[in-house]
C-alpha atoms as a PDB file:
ATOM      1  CA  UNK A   1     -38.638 238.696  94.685  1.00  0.00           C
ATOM      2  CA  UNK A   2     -40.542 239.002  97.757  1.00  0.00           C
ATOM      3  CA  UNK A   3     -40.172 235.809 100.449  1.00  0.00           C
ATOM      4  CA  UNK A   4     -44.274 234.702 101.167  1.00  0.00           C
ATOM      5  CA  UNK A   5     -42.567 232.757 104.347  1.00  0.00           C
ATOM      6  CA  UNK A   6     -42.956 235.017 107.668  1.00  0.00           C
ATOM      7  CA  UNK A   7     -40.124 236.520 109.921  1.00  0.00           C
ATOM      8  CA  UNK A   8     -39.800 234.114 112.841  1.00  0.00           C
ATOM      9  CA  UNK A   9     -39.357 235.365 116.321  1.00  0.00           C
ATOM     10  CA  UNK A  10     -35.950 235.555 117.019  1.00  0.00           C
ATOM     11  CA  UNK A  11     -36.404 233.835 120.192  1.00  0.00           C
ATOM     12  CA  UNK A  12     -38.259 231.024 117.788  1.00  0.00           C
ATOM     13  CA  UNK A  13     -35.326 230.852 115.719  1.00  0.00           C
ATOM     14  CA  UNK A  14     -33.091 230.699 118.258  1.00  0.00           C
ATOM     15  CA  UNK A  15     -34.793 228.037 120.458  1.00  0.00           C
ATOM     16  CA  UNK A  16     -34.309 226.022 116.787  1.00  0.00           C
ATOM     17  CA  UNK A  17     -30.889 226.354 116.619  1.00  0.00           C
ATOM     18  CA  UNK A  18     -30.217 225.845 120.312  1.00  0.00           C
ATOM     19  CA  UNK A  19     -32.107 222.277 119.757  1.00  0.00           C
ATOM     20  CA  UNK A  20     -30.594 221.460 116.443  1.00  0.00           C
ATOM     21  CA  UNK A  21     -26.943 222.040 117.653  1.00  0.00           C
ATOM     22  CA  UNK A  22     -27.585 220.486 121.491  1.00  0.00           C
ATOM     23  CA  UNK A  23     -29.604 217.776 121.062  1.00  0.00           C
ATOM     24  CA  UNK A  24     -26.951 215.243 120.111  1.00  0.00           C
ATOM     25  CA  UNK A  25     -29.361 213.914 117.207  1.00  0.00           C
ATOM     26  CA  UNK A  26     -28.410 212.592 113.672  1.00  0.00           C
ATOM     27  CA  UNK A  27     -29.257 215.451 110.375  1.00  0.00           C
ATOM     28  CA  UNK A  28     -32.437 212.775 109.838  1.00  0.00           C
ATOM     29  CA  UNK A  29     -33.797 214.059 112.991  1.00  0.00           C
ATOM     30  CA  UNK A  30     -32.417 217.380 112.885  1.00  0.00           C
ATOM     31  CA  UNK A  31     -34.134 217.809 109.336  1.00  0.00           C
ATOM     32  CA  UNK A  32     -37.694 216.250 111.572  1.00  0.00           C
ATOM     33  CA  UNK A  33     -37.372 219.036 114.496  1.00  0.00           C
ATOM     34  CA  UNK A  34     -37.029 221.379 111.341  1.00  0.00           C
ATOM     35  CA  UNK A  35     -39.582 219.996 109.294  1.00  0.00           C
ATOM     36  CA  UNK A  36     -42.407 220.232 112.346  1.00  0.00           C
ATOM     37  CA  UNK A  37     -41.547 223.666 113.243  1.00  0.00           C
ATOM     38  CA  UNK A  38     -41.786 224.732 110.308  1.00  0.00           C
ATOM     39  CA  UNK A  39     -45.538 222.997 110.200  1.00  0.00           C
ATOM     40  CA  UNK A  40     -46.767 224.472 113.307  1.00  0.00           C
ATOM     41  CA  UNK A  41     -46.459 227.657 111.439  1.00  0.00           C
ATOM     42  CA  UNK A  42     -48.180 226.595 108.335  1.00  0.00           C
ATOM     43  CA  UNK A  43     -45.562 225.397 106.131  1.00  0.00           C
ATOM     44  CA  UNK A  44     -44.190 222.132 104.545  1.00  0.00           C
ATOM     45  CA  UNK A  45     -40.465 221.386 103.596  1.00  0.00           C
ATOM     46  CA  UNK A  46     -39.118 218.592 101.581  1.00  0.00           C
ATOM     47  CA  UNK A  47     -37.242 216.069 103.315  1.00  0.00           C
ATOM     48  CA  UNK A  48     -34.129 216.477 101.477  1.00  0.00           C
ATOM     49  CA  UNK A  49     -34.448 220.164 101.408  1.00  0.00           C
ATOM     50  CA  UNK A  50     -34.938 220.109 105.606  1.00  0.00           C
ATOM     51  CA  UNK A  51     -31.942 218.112 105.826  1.00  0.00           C
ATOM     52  CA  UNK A  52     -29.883 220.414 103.401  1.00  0.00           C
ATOM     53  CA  UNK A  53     -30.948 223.564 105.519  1.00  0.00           C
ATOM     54  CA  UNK A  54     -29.819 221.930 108.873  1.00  0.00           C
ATOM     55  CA  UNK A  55     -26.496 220.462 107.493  1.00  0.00           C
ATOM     56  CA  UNK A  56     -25.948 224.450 106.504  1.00  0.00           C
ATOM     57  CA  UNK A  57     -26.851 225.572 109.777  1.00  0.00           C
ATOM     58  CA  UNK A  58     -24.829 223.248 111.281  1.00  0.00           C
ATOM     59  CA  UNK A  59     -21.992 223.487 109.698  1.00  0.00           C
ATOM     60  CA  UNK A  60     -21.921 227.531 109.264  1.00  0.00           C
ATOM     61  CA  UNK A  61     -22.961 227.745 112.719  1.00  0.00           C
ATOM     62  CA  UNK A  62     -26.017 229.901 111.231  1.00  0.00           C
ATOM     63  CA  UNK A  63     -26.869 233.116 112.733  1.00  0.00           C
ATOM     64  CA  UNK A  64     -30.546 234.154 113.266  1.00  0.00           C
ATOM     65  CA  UNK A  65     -30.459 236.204 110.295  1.00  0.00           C
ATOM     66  CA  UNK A  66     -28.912 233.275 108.011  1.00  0.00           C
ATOM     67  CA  UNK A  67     -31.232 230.759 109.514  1.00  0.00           C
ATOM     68  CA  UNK A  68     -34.284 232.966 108.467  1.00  0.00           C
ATOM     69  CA  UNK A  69     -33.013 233.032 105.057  1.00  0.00           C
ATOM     70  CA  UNK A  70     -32.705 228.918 105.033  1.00  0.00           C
ATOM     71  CA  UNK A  71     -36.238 228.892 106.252  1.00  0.00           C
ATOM     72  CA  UNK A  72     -37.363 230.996 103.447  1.00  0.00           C
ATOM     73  CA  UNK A  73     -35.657 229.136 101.102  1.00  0.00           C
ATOM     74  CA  UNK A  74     -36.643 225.538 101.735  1.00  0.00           C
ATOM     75  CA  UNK A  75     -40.310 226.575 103.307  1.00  0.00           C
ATOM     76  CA  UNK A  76     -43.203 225.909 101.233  1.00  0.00           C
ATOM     77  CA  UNK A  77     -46.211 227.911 101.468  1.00  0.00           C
ATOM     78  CA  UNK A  78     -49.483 225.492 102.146  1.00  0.00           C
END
């Protein structure tokens, strides 16, 4: 199966995690700062998907490559 979602910029993704993991913020607003980027680039993400994707990050301390892979799974194409 082919993903529809983009590759993000590495920098992109990493600017993401840097904010998810620094900002001292609870996985409701983690799973927010997920949610919108994912909207400035065209997509939409269900609130208890976006919170399930940062909780992984989190707690796997994601690499870019895994993080791309939660984006593609919980990103919905508008």
């Amino acid at each position: 199966m082919i993903s529809k979602v983009e590759k993000f910029e590495n920098s992109d993704l990493s600017s993401l995690r840097n904010e998810l993991l620094n900002a001292g913020i609870d996985s409701f607003q983690a799973a927010q700062i997920l949610a919108a980027f994912l909207a400035m680039r065209g997509y939409g993400v269900g609130t208890d998907q976006a919170r399930d994707a940062v909780l992984r990050i989190e707690n796997n301390g994601c690499s870019l490559d895994c993080m791309q892979k939660e984006l593609e799974r919980v990103a919905l194409v508008m």
